[in-house]
C-alpha atoms as a PDB file:
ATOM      1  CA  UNK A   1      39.732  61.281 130.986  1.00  0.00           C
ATOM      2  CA  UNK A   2      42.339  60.364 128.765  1.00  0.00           C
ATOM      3  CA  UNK A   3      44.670  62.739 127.449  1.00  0.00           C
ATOM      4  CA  UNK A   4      44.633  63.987 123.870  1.00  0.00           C
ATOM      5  CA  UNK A   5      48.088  62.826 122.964  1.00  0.00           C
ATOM      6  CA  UNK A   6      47.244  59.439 124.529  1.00  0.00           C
ATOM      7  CA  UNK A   7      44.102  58.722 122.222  1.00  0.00           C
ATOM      8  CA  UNK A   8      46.535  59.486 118.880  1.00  0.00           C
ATOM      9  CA  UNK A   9      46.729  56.782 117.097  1.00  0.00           C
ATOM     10  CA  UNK A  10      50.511  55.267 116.926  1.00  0.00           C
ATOM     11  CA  UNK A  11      50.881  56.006 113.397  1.00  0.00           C
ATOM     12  CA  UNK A  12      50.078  59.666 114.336  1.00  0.00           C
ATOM     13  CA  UNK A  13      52.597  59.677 117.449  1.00  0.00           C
ATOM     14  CA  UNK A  14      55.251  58.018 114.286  1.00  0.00           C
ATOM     15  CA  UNK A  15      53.925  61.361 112.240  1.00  0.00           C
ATOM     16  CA  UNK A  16      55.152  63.939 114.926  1.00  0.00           C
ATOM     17  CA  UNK A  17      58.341  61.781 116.017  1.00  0.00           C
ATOM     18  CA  UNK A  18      61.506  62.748 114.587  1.00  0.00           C
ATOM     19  CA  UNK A  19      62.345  61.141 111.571  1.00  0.00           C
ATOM     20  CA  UNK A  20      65.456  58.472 111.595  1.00  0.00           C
ATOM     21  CA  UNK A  21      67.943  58.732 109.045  1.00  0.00           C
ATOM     22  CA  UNK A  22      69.063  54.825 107.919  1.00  0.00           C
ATOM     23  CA  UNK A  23      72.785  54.287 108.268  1.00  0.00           C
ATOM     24  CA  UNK A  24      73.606  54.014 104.938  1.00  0.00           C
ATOM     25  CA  UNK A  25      71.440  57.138 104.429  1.00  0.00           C
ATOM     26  CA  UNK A  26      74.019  59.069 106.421  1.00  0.00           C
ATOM     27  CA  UNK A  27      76.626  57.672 104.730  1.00  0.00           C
ATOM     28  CA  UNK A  28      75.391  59.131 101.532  1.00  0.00           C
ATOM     29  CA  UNK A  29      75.030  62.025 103.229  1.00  0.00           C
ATOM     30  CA  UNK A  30      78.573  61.905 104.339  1.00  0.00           C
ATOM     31  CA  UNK A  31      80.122  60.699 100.483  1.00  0.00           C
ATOM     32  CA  UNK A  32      78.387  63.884  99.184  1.00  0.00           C
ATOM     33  CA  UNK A  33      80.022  65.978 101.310  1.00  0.00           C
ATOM     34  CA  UNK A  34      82.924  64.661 101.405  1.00  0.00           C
ATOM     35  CA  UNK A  35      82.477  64.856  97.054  1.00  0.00           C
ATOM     36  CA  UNK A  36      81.465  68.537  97.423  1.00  0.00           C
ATOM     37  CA  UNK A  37      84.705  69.223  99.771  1.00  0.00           C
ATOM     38  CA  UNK A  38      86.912  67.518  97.097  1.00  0.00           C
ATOM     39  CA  UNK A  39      85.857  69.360  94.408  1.00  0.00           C
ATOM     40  CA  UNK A  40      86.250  72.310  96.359  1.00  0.00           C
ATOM     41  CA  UNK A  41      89.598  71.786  97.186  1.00  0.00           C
ATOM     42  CA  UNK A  42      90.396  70.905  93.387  1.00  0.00           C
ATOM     43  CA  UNK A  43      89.041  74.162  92.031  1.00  0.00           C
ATOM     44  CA  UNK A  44      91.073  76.045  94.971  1.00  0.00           C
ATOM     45  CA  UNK A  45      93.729  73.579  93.498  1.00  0.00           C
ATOM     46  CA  UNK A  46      93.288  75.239  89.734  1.00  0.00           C
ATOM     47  CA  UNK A  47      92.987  78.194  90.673  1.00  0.00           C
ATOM     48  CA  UNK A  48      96.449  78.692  92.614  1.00  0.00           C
ATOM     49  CA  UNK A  49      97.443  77.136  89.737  1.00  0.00           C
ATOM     50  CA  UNK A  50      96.015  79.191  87.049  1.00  0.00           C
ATOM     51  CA  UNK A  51      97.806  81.764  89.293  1.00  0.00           C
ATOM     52  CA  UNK A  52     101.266  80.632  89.270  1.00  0.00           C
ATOM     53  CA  UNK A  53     100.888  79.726  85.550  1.00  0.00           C
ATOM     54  CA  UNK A  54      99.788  83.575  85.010  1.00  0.00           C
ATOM     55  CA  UNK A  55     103.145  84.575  87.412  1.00  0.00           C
ATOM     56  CA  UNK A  56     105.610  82.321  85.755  1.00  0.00           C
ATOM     57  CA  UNK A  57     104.197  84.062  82.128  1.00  0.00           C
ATOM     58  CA  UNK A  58     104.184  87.537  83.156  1.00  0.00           C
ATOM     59  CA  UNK A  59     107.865  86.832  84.866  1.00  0.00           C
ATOM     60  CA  UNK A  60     109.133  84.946  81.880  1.00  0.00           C
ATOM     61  CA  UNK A  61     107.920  88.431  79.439  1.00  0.00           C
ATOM     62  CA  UNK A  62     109.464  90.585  82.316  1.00  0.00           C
ATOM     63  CA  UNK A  63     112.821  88.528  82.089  1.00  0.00           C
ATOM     64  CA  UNK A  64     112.173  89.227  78.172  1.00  0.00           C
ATOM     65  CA  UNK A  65     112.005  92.756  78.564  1.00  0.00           C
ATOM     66  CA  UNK A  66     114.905  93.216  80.494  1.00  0.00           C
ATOM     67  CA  UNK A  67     116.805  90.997  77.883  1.00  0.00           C
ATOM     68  CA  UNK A  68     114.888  93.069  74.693  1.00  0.00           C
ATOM     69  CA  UNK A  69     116.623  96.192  76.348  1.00  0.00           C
ATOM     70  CA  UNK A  70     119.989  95.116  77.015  1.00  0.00           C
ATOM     71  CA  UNK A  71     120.024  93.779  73.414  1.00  0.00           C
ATOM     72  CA  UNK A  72     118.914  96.922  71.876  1.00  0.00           C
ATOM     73  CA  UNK A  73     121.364  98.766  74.484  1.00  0.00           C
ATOM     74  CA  UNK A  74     124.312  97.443  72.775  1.00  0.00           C
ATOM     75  CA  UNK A  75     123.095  97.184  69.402  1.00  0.00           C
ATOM     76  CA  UNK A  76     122.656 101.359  69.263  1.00  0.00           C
ATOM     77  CA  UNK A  77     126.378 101.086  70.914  1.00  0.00           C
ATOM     78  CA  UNK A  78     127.540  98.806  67.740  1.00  0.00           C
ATOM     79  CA  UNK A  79     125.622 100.773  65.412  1.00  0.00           C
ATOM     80  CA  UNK A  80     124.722 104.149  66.532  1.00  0.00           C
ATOM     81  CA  UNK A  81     121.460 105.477  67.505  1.00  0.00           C
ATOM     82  CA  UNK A  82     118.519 105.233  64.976  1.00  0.00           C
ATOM     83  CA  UNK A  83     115.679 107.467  65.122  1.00  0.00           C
ATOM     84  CA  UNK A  84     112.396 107.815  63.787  1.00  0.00           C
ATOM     85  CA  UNK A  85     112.222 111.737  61.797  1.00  0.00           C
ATOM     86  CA  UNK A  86     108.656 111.928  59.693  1.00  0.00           C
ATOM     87  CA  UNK A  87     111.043 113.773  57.047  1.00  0.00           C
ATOM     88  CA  UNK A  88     112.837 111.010  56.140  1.00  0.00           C
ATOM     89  CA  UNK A  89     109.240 108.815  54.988  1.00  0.00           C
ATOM     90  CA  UNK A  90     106.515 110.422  52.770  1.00  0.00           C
ATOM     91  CA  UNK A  91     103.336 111.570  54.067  1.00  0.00           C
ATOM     92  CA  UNK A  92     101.305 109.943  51.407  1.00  0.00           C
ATOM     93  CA  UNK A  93      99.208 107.057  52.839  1.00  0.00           C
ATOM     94  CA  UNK A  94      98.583 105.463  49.832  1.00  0.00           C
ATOM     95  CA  UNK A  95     101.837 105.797  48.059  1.00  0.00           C
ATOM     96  CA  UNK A  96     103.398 104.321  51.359  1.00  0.00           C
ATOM     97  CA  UNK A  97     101.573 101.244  50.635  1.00  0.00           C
ATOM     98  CA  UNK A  98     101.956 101.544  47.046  1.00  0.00           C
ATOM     99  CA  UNK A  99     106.129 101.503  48.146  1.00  0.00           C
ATOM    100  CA  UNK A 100     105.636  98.577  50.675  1.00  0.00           C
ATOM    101  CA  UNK A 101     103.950  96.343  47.585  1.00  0.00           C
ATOM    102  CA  UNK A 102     107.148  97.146  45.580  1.00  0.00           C
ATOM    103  CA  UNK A 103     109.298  96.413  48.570  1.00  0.00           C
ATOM    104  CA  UNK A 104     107.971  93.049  48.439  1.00  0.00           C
ATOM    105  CA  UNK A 105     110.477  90.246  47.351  1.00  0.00           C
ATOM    106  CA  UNK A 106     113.707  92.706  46.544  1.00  0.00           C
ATOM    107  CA  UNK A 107     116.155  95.123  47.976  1.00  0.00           C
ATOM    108  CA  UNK A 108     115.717  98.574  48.925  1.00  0.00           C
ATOM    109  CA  UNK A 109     117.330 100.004  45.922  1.00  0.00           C
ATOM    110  CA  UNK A 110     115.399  97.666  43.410  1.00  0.00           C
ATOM    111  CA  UNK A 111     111.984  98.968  44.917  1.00  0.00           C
ATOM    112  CA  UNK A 112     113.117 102.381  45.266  1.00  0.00           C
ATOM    113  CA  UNK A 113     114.095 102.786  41.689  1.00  0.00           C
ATOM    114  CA  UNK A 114     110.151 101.016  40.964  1.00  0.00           C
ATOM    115  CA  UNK A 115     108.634 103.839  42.696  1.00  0.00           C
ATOM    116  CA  UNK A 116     110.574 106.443  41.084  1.00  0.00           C
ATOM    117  CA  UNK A 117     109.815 105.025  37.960  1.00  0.00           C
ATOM    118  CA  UNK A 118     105.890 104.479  38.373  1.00  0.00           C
ATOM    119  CA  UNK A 119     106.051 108.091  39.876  1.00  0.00           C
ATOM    120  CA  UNK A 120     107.686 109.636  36.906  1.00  0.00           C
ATOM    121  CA  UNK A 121     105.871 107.456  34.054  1.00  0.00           C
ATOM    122  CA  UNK A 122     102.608 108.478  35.945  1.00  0.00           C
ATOM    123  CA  UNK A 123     102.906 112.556  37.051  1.00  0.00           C
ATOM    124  CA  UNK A 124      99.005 112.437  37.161  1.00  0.00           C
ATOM    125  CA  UNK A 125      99.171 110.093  40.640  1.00  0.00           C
ATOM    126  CA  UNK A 126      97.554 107.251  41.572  1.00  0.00           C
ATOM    127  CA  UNK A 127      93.835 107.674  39.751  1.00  0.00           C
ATOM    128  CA  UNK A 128      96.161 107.661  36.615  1.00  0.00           C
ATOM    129  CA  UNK A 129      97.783 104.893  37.583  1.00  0.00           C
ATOM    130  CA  UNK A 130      94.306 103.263  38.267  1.00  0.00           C
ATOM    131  CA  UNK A 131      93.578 103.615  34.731  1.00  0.00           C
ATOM    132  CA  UNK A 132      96.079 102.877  33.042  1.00  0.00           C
ATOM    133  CA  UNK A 133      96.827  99.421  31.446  1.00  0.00           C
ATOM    134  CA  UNK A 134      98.494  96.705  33.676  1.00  0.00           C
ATOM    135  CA  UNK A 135     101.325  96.670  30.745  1.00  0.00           C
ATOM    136  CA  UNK A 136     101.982  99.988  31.144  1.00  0.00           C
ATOM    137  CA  UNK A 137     102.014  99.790  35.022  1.00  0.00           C
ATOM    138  CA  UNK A 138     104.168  96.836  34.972  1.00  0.00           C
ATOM    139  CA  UNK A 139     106.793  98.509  32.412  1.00  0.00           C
ATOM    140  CA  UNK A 140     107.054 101.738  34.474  1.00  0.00           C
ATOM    141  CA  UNK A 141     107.824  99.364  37.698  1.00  0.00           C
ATOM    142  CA  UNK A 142     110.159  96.889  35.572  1.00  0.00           C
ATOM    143  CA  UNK A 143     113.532  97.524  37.572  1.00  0.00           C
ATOM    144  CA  UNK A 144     111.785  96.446  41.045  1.00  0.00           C
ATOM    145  CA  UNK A 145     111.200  92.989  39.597  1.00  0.00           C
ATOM    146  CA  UNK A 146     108.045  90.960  39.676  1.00  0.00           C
ATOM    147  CA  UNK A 147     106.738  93.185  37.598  1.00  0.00           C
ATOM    148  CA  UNK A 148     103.537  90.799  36.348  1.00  0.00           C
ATOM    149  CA  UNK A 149     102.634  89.901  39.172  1.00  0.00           C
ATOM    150  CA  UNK A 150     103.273  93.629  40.922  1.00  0.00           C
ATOM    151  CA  UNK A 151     101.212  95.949  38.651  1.00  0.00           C
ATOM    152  CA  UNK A 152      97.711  94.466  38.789  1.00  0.00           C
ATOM    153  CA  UNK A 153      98.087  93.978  42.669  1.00  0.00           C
ATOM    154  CA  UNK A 154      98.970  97.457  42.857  1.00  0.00           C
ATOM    155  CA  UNK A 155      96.170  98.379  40.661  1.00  0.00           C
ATOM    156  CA  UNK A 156      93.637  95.981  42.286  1.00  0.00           C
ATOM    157  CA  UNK A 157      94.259  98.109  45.683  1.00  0.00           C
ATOM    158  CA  UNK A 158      94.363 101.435  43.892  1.00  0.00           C
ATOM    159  CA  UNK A 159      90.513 100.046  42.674  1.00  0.00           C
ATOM    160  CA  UNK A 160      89.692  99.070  45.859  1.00  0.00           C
ATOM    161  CA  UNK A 161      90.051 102.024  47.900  1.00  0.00           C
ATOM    162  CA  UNK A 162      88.748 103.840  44.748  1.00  0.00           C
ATOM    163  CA  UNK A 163      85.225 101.767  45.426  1.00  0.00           C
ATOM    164  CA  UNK A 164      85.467 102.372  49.016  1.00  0.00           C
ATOM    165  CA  UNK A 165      86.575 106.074  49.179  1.00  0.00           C
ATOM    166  CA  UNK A 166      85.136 107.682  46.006  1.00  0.00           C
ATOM    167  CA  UNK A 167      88.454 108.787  45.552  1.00  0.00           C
ATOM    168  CA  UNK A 168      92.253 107.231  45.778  1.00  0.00           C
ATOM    169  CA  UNK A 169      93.681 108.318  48.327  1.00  0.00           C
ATOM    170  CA  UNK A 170      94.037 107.182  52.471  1.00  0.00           C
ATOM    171  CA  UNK A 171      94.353 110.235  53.822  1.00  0.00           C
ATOM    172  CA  UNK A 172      91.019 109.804  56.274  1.00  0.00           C
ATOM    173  CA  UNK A 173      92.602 107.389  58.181  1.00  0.00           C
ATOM    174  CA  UNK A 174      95.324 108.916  59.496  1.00  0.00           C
ATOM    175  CA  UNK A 175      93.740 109.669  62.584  1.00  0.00           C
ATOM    176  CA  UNK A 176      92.920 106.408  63.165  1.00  0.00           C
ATOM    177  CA  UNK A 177      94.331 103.896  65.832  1.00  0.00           C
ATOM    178  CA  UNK A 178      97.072 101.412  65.592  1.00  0.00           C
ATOM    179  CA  UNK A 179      94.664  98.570  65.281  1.00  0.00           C
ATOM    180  CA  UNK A 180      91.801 100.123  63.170  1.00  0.00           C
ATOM    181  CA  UNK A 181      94.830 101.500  60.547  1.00  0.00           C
ATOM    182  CA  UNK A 182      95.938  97.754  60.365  1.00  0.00           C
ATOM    183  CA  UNK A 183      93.284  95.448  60.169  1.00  0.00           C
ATOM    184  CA  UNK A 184      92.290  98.406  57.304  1.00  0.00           C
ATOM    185  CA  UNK A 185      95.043  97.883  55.335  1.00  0.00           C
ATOM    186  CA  UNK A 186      95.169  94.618  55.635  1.00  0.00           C
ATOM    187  CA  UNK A 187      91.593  94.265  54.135  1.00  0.00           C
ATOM    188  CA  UNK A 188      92.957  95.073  50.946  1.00  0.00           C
ATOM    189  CA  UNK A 189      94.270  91.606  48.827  1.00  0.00           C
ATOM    190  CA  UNK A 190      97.897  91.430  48.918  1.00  0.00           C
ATOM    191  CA  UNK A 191      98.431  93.394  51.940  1.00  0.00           C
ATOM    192  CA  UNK A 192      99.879  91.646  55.340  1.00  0.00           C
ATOM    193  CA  UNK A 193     101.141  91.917  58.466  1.00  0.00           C
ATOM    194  CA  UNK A 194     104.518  92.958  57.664  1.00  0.00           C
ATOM    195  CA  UNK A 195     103.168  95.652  54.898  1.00  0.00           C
ATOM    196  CA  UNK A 196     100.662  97.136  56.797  1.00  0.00           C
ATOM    197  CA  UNK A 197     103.181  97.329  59.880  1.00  0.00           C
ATOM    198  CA  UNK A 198     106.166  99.436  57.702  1.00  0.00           C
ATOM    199  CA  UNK A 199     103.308 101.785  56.898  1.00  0.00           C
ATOM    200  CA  UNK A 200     102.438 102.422  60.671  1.00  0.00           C
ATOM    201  CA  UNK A 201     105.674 102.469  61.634  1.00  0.00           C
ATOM    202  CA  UNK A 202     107.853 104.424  59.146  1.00  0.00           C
ATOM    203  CA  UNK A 203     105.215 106.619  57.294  1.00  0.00           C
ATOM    204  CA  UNK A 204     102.726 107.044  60.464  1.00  0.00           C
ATOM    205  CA  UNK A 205     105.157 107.114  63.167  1.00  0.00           C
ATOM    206  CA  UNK A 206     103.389 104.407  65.093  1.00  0.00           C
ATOM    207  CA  UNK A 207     104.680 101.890  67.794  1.00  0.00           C
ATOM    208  CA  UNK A 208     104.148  99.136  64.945  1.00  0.00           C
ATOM    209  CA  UNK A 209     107.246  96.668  64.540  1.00  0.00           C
ATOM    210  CA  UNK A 210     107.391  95.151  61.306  1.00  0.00           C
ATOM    211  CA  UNK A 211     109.359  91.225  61.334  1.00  0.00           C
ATOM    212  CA  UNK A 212     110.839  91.078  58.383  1.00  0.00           C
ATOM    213  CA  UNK A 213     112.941  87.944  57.395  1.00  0.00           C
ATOM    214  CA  UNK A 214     116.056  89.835  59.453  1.00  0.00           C
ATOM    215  CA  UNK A 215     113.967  90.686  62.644  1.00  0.00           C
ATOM    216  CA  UNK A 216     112.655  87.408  63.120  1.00  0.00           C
ATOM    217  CA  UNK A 217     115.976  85.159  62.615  1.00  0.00           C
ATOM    218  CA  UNK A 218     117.222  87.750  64.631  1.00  0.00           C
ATOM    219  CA  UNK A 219     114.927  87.368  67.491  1.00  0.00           C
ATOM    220  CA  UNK A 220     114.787  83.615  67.429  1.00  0.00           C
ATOM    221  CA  UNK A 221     118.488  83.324  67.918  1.00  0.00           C
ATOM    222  CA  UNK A 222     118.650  85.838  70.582  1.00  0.00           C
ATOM    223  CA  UNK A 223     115.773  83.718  72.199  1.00  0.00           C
ATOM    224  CA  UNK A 224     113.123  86.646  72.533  1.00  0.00           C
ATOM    225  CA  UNK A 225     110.501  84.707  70.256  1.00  0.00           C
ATOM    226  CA  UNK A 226     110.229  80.417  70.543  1.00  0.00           C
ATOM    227  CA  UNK A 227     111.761  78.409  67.512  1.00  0.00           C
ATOM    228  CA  UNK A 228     108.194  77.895  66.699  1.00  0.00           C
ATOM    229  CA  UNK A 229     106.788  81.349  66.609  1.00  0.00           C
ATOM    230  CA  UNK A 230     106.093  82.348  63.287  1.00  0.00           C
ATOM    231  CA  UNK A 231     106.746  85.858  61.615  1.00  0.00           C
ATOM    232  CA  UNK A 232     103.192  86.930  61.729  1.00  0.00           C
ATOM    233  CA  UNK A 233     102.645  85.921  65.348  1.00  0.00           C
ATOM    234  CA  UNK A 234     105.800  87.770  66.004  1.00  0.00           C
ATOM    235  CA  UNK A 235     103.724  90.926  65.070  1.00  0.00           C
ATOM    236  CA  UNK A 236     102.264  90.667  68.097  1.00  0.00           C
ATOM    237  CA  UNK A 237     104.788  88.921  70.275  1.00  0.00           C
ATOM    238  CA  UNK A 238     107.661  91.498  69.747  1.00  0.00           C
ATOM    239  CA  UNK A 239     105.946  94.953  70.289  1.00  0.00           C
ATOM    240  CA  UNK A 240     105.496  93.761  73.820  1.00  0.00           C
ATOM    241  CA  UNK A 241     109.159  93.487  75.271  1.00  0.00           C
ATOM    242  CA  UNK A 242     109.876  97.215  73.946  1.00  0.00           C
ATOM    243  CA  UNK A 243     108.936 100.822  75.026  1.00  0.00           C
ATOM    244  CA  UNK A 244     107.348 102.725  72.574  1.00  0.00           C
ATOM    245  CA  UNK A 245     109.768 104.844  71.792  1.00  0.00           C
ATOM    246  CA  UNK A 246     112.495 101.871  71.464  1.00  0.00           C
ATOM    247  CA  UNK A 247     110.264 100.030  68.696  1.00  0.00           C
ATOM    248  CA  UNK A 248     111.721 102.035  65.442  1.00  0.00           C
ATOM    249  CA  UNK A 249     115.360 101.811  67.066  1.00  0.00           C
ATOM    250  CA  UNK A 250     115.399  97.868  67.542  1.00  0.00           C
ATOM    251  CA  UNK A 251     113.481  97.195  64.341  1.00  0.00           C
ATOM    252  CA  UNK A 252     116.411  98.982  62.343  1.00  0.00           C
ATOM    253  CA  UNK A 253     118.788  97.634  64.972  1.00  0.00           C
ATOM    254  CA  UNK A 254     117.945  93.995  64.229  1.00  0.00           C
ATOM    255  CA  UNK A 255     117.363  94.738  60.510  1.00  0.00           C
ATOM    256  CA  UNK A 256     121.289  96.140  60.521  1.00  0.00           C
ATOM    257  CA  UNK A 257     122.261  93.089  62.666  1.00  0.00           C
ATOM    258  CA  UNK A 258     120.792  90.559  60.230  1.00  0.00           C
ATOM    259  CA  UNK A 259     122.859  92.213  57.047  1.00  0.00           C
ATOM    260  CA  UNK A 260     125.962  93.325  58.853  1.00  0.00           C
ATOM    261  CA  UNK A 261     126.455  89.721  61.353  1.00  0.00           C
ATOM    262  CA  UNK A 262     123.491  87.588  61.883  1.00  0.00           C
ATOM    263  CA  UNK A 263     123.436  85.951  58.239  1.00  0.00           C
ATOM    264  CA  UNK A 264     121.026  82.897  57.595  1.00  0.00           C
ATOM    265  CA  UNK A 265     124.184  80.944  56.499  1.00  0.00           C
ATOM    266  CA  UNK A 266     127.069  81.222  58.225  1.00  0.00           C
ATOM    267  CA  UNK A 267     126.754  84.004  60.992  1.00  0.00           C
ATOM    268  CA  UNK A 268     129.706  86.203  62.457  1.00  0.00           C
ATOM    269  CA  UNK A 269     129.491  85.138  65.983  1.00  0.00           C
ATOM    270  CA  UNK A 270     133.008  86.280  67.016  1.00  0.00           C
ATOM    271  CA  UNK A 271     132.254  89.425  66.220  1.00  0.00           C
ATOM    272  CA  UNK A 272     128.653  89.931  67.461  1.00  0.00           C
ATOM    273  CA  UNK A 273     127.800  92.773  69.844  1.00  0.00           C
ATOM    274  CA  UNK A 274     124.909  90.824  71.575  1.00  0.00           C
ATOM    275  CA  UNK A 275     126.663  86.961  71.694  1.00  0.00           C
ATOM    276  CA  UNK A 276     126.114  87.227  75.632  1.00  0.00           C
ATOM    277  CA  UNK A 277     122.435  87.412  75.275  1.00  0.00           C
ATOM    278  CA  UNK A 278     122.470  85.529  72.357  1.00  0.00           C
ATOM    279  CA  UNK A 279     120.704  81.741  73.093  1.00  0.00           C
ATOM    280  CA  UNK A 280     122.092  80.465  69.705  1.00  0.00           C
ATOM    281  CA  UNK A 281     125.469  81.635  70.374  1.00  0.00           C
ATOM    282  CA  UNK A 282     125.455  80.449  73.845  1.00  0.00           C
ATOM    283  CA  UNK A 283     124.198  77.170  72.787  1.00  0.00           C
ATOM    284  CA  UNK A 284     126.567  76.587  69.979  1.00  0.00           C
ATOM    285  CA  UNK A 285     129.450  77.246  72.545  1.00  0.00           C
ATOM    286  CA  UNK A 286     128.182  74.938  75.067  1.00  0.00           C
ATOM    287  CA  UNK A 287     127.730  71.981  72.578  1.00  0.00           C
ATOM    288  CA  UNK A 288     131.475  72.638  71.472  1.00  0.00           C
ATOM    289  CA  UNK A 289     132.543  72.846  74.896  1.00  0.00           C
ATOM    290  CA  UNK A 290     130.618  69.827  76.081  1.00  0.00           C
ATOM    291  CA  UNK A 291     130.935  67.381  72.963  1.00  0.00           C
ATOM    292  CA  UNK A 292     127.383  67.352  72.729  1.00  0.00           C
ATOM    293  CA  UNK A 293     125.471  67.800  68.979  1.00  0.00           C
ATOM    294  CA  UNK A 294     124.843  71.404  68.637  1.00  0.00           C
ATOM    295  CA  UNK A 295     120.837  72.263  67.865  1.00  0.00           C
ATOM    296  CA  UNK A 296     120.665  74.695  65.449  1.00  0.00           C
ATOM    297  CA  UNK A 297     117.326  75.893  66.594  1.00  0.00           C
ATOM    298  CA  UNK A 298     118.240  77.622  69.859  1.00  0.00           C
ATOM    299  CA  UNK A 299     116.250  77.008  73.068  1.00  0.00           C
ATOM    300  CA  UNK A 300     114.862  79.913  74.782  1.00  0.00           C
ATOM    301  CA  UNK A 301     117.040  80.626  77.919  1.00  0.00           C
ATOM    302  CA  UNK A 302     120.340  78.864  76.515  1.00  0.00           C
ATOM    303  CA  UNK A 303     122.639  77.035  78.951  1.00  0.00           C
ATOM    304  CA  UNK A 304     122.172  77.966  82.406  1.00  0.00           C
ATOM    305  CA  UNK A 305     124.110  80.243  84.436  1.00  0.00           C
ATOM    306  CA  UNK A 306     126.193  77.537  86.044  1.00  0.00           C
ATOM    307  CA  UNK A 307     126.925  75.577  82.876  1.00  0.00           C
ATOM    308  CA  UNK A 308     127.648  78.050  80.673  1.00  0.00           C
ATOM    309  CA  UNK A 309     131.005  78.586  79.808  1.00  0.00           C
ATOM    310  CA  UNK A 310     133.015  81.676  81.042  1.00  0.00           C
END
């Protein structure tokens, strides 16, 4: 008798052979893999480079940091130590930001003598101030200049936290952090960065650096911020190369610098504290020394080590 397997038909002896894979089929096979190996290798590519990218940025803040403190080192040797004493700002909230506002556009004195004024024509506080006319606002704030345009911003926040609060005064967020105190004040129309950031720092006591128009010429010179890096992204840029407790001291520092040497026109190079670490200096020396066109906006890292003039 025949076997089983014999009588199968060949089509069912085809069914239970092993299948053969065409040549090109296998070399299909072997593309893909080959695809799936490449991409492989280019994401292991990106990632080491994602990696040395994230290396290079965290070495390039480190080397910032070390500069930041060897620039405020010899700074508080020029100038003296400055520290931050919560007796020397008010504890008002609201009349801090009230202050900033008249800060705005003038000098210290200007604004100080506003706020005296405004305090004085106004012994009520601040809901009297809310109520009053805008004329009489602007006339008690006269010697700060601006005056117009002053007075119904300042009223416009006094209504405004009025709305809020039931009340004018900031007092409830005092406990508040850093971020939730600034993004707060800034709500309010007429208040940025910079205000909101003197009210942290000097009346609050917070790690906050204000850039005013001294901090960041300052800064760009020195090379700690880009040419390119505006004053409100140096808000967030600055606070990073400092300590804590070194933010107040280098924010007064550079703010002294900027009135004493580093002018917008015509700065005292020869007889700046920081000229070693200084990129615009450095720069400036090397295109004198070299013949070459000086750039007045300073590169970050001036000359290198072995170019740069002794």
């Amino acid at each position: 008798m025949a076997s089983a397997r014999s009588a199968e038909s060949p089509a069912e002896n085809d069914a239970h052979a092993p299948k053969r894979v065409r040549a090109s089929e296998a070399g299909g096979f072997r593309e893909s893999g080959f695809r799936e190996n490449e991409l492989r290798e280019n994401g292991l590519r990106e990632n080491e480079l994602r990696e040395n990218g994230l290396r290079e940025n965290e070495l390039r803040e480190n080397g910032l940091r070390a500069k930041a403190a060897r620039v405020e080192g010899a700074l508080t040797e020029a100038y003296g130590a400055r520290v931050w004493r919560a007796e020397n700002y008010q504890d008002d909230i609201l009349g801090a930001l009230v202050a900033t506002v008249l800060s705005q556009n003038t000098s210290d004195l200007n604004s100080g003598r506003a706020y005296a004024s405004l305090r004085l024509a106004f012994p009520g506080g601040w809901e009297d101030v809310r109520t009053a006319s805008v004329t009489a606002v602007a006339d008690a704030i006269r010697a700060g200049g601006l005056a117009n345009i002053k007075a119904p911003r300042i009223q416009a926040i006094l209504q405004d936290v009025y709305e809020r609060n039931g009340r004018t005064d900031l007092d409830h967020i005092r406990l508040w952090d850093d971020a939730a105190i600034r993004d707060y004040l800034r709500s309010f129309h007429g208040v940025g960065a910079k205000t909101a950031a003197c009210v942290l720092m000097f009346n609050l006591g917070r790690p906050v650096l204000p850039v005013d128009t001294h901090v960041h010429r300052v800064s760009r010179r020195l090379g700690l911020i880009g040419p390119t890096v505006t004053a409100d992204q140096a808000h967030d840029l600055l606070p990073r190369l400092l300590d804590d407790d070194r933010i107040y001291s280098f924010h007064v520092h550079l703010i002294e610098h900027g009135r004493r040497t580093c002018h917008s026109q015509k700065p005292a190079c020869a007889a700046c504290p920081v000229q070693r670490e200084c990129d615009f200096y450095n720069n400036r020396l090397w295109a004198d020394v070299s013949g070459r066109p000086h750039d007045p906006k300073p590169r970050r890292g001036g000359p290198s080590e072995e170019t740069r003039p002794s």
